[in-house]
C-alpha atoms as a PDB file:
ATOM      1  CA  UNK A   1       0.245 -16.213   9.177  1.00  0.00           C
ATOM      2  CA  UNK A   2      -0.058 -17.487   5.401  1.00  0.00           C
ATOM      3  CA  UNK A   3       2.679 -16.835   3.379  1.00  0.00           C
ATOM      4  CA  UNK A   4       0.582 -14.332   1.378  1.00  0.00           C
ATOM      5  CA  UNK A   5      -0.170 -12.646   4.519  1.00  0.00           C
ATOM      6  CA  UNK A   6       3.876 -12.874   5.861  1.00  0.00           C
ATOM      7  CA  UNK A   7       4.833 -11.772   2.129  1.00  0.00           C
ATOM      8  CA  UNK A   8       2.410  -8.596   2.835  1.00  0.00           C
ATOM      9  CA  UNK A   9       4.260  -7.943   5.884  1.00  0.00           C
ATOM     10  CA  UNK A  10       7.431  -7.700   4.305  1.00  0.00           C
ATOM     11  CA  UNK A  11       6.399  -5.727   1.469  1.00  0.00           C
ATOM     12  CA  UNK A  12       4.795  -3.370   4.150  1.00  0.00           C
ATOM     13  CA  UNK A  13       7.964  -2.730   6.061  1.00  0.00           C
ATOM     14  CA  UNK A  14      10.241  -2.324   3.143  1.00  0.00           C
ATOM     15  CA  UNK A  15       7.895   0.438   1.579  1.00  0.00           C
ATOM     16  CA  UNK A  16       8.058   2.175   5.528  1.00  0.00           C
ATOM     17  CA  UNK A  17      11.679   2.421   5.022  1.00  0.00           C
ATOM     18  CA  UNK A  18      11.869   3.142   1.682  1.00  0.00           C
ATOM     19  CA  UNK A  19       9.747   5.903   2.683  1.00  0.00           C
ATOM     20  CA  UNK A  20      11.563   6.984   5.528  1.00  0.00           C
ATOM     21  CA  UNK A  21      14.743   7.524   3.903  1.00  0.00           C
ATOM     22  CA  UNK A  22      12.495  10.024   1.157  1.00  0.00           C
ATOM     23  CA  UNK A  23      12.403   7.216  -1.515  1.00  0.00           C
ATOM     24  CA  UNK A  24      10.890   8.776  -4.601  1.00  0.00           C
ATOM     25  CA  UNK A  25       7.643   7.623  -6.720  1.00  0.00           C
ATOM     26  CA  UNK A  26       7.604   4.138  -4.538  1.00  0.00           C
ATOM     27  CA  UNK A  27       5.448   1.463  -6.420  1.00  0.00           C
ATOM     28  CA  UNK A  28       4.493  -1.951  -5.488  1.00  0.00           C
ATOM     29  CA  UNK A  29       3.212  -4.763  -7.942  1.00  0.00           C
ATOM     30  CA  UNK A  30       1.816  -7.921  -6.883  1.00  0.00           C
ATOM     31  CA  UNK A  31       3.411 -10.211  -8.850  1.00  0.00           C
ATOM     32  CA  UNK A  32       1.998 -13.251  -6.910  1.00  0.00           C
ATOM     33  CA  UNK A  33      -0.373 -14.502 -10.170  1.00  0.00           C
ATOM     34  CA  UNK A  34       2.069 -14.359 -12.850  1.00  0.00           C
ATOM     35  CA  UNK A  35       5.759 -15.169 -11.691  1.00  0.00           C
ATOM     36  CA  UNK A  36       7.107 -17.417  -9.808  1.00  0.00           C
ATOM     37  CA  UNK A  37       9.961 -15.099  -8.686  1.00  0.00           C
ATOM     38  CA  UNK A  38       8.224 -13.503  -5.175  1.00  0.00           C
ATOM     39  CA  UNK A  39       4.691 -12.420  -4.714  1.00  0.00           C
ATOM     40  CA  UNK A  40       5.853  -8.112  -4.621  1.00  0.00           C
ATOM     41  CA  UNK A  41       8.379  -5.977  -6.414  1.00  0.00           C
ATOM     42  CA  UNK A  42       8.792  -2.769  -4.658  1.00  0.00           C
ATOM     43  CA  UNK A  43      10.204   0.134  -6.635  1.00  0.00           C
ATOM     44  CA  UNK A  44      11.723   3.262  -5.804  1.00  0.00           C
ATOM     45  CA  UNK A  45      14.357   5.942  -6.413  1.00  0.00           C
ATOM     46  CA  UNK A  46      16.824   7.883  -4.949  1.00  0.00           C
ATOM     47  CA  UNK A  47      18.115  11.227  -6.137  1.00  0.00           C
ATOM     48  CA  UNK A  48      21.978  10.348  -5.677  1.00  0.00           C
ATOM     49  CA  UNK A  49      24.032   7.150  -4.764  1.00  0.00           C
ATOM     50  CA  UNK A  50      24.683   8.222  -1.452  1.00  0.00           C
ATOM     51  CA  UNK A  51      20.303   7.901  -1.051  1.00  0.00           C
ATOM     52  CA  UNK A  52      20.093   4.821  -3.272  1.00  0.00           C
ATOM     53  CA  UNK A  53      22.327   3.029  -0.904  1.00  0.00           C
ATOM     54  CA  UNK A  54      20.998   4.573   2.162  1.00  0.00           C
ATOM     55  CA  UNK A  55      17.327   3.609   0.640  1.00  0.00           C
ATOM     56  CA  UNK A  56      18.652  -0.153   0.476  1.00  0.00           C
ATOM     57  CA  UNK A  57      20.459   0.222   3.902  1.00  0.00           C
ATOM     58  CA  UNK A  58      17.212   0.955   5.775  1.00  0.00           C
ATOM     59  CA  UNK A  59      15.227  -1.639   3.846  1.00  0.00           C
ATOM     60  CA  UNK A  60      17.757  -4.542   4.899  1.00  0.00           C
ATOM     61  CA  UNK A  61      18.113  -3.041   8.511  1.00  0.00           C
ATOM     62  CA  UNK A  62      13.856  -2.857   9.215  1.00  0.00           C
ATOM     63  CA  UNK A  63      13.619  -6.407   7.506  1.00  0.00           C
ATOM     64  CA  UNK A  64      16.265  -7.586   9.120  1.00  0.00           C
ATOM     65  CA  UNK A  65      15.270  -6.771  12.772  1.00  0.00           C
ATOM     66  CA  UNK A  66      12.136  -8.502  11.999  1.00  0.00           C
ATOM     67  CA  UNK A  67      13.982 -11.491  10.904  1.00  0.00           C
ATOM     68  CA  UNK A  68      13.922 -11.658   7.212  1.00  0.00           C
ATOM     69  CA  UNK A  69      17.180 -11.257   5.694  1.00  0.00           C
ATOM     70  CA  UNK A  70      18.804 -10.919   2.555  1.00  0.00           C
ATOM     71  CA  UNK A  71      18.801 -13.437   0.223  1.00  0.00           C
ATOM     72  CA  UNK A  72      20.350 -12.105  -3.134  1.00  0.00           C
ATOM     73  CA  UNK A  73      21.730  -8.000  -3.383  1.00  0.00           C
ATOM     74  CA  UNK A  74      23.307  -6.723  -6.954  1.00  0.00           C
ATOM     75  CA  UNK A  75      24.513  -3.532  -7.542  1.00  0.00           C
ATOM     76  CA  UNK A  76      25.038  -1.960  -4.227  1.00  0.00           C
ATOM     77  CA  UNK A  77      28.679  -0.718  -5.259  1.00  0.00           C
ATOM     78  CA  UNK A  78      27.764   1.067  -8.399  1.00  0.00           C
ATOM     79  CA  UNK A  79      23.987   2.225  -6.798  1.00  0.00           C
ATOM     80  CA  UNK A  80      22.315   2.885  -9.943  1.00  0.00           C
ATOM     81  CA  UNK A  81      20.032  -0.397  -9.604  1.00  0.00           C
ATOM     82  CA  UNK A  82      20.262  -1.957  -6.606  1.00  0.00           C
ATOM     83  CA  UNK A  83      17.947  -5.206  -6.098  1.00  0.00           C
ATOM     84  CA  UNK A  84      17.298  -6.462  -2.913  1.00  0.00           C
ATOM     85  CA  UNK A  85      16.130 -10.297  -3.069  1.00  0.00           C
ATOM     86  CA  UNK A  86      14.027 -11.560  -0.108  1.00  0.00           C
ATOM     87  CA  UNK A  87      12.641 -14.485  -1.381  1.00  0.00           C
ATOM     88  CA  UNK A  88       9.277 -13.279  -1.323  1.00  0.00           C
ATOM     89  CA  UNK A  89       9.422  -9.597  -2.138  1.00  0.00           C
ATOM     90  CA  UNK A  90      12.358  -8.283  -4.507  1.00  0.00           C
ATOM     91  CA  UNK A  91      13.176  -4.360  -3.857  1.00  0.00           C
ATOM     92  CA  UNK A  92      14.690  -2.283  -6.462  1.00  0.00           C
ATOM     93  CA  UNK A  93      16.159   0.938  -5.686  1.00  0.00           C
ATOM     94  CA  UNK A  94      17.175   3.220  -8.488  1.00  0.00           C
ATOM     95  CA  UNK A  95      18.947   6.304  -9.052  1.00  0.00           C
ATOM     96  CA  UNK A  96      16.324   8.375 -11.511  1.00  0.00           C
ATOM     97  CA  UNK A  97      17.855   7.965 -15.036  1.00  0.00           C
ATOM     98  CA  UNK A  98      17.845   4.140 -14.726  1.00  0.00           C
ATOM     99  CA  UNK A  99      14.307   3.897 -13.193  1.00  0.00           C
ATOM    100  CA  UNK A 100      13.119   5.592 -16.333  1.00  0.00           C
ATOM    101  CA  UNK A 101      15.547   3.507 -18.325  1.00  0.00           C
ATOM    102  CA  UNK A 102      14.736   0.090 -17.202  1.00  0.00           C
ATOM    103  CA  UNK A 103      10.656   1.199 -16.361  1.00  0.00           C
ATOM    104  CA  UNK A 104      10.106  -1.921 -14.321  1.00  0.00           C
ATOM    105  CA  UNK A 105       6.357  -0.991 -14.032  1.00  0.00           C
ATOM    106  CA  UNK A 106       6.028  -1.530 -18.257  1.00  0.00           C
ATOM    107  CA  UNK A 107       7.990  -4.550 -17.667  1.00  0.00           C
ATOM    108  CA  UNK A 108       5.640  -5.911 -15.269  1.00  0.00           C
ATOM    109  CA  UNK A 109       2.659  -4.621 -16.383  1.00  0.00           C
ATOM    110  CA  UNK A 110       0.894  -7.920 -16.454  1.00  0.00           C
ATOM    111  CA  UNK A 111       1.032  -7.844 -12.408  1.00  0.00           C
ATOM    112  CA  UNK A 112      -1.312  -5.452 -10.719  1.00  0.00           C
ATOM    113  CA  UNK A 113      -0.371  -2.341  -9.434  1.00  0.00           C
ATOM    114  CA  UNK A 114      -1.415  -1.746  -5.608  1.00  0.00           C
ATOM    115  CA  UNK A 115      -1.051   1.416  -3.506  1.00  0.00           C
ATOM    116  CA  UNK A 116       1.579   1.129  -0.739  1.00  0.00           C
ATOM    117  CA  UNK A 117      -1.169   1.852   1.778  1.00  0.00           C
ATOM    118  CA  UNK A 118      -2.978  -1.219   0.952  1.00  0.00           C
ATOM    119  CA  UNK A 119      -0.198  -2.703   2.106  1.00  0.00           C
ATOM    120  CA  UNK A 120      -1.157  -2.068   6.080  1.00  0.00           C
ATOM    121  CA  UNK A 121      -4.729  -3.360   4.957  1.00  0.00           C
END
């Protein structure tokens, strides 16, 4: 598997249980072209902290039983951003006010903008 392909994967899983846990307005950007940082950001939100953590729980447990852990995590105590760093793909969970207030997608507009369901392509 190339590491596009294994990077895919990943991004794949963590948008399943991002989704699972009713993660809101879940976006994925393929930042593969123009950073050096990972090849996806996934973004979602959660409607409380007890959700924004539970979001990030169930992202770390489903990429974690298929071996890919954790590199990097910020914010989990406060929950209003947390970033999940996997090397390849970098998940941020939000609580809604600072998903509109840090708007990731305008940030990263320069990457392109995929549907989750491309994803499992």
């Amino acid at each position: 598997m190339s590491d596009l392909e294994n990077s895919k994967k990943m991004a794949a899983l963590a948008v399943d249980a991002l989704d699972d846990r009713k993660g809101e307005d879940i976006r994925v950007i393929d930042i593969s072209s123009i950073s050096t940082l990972g090849d996806y950001f996934i973004i979602a939100a959660g409607t409380n902290r007890n959700q924004v953590q539970a979001l990030a729980d169930n992202v770390q447990e489903k990429l974690g039983r298929e071996g890919y852990l954790t590199k990097n995590i910020e914010g989990y105590d406060g929950a209003n951003w947390i970033l999940l760093d996997f090397g390849d793909i970098i998940v941020h969970v939000f609580d809604s006010e600072n998903r509109l207030f840090y708007d990731l997608e305008r940030i990263w507009r320069d990457g392109k903008a995929i549907e989750p369901s491309e994803l499992t392509k």
